[in-house]
Protein backbone atom coordinates (compact mmCIF):
# COMPACT_ATOMS: atom_id res chain seq x y z
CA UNK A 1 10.56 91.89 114.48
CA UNK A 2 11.37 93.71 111.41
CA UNK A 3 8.51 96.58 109.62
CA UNK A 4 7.60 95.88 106.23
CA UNK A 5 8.66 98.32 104.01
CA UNK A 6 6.43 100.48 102.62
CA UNK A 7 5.53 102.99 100.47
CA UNK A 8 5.25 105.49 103.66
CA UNK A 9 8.32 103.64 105.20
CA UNK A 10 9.78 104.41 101.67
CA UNK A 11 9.31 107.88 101.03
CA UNK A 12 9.98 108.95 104.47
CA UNK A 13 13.69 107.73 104.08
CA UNK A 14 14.13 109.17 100.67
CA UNK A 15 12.94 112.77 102.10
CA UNK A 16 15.36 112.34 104.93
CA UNK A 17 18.34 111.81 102.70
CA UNK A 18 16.89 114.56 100.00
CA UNK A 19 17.55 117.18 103.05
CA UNK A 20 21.33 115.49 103.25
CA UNK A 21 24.22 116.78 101.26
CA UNK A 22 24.24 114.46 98.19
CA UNK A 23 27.76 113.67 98.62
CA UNK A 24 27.71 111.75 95.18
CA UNK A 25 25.31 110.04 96.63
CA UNK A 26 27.95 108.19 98.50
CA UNK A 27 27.29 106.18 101.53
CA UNK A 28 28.98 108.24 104.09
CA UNK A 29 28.38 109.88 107.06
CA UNK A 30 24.77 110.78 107.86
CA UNK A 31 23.67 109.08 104.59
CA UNK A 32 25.35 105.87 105.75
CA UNK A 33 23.50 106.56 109.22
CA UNK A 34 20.36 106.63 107.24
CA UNK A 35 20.85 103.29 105.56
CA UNK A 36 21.32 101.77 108.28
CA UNK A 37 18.73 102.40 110.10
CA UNK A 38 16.34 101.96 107.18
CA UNK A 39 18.49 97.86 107.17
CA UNK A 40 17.64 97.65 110.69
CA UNK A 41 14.03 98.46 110.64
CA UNK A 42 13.10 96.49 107.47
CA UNK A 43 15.50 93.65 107.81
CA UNK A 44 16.98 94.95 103.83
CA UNK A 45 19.95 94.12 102.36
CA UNK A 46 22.56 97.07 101.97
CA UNK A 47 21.80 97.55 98.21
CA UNK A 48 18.15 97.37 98.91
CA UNK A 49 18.46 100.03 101.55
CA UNK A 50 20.58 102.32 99.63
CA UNK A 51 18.55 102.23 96.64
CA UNK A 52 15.23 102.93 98.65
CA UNK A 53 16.90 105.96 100.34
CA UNK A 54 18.22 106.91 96.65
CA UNK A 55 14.36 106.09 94.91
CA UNK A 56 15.79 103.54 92.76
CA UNK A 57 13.04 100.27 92.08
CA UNK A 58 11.47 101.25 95.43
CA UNK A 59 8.36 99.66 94.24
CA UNK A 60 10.67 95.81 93.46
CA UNK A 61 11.86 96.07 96.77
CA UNK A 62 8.18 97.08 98.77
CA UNK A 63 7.14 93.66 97.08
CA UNK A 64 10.67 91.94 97.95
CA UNK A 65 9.57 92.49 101.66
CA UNK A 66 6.13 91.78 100.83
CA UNK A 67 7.56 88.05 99.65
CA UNK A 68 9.55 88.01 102.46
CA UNK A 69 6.57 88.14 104.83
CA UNK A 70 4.95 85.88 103.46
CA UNK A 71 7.47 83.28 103.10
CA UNK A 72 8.14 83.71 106.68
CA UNK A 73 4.39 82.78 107.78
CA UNK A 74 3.85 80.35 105.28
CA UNK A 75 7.16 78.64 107.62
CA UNK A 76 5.36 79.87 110.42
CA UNK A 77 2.36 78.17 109.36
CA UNK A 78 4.22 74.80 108.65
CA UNK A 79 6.58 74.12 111.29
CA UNK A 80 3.15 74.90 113.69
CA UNK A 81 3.76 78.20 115.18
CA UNK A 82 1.26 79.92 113.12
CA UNK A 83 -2.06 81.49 114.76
């Protein structure tokens, strides 16, 4: 199962990628590493990841995920597998 992205989750990936060559920003090489790994963990969307790691609207997508998680127990809750 997936973390929910937070705030810690959040700025831990955007000082990993400050200590990266900014490239342009571009996703390449150890950047694109990055992202990827931020996807994985918080089950985001490429643009979502790349804009966390880049501190753009990192606060929209914390309460995307927040959404998220709750959609997915409120399912949970209704097809009967909830607690």
């Amino acid at each position: 199962m997936a973390d929910l992205l937070t705030r810690k989750i959040a700025k831990e990936y955007m000082t990993r990628a400050k200590r990266m060559p900014p490239n342009g920003l571009q996703d390449i090489g150890d950047r694109r590493k990055l992202r990827i790994e931020l996807q994985n963990r918080c089950n985001l969307t490429e643009l979502e990841a790349v804009n966390v790691i880049n501190g753009y609207h990192t606060d929209l997508y914390i309460r995307i995920s927040e959404i998220r998680e709750e959609e997915r127990l409120m399912k949970e809750k209704e097809d009967g597998n909830g607690i």
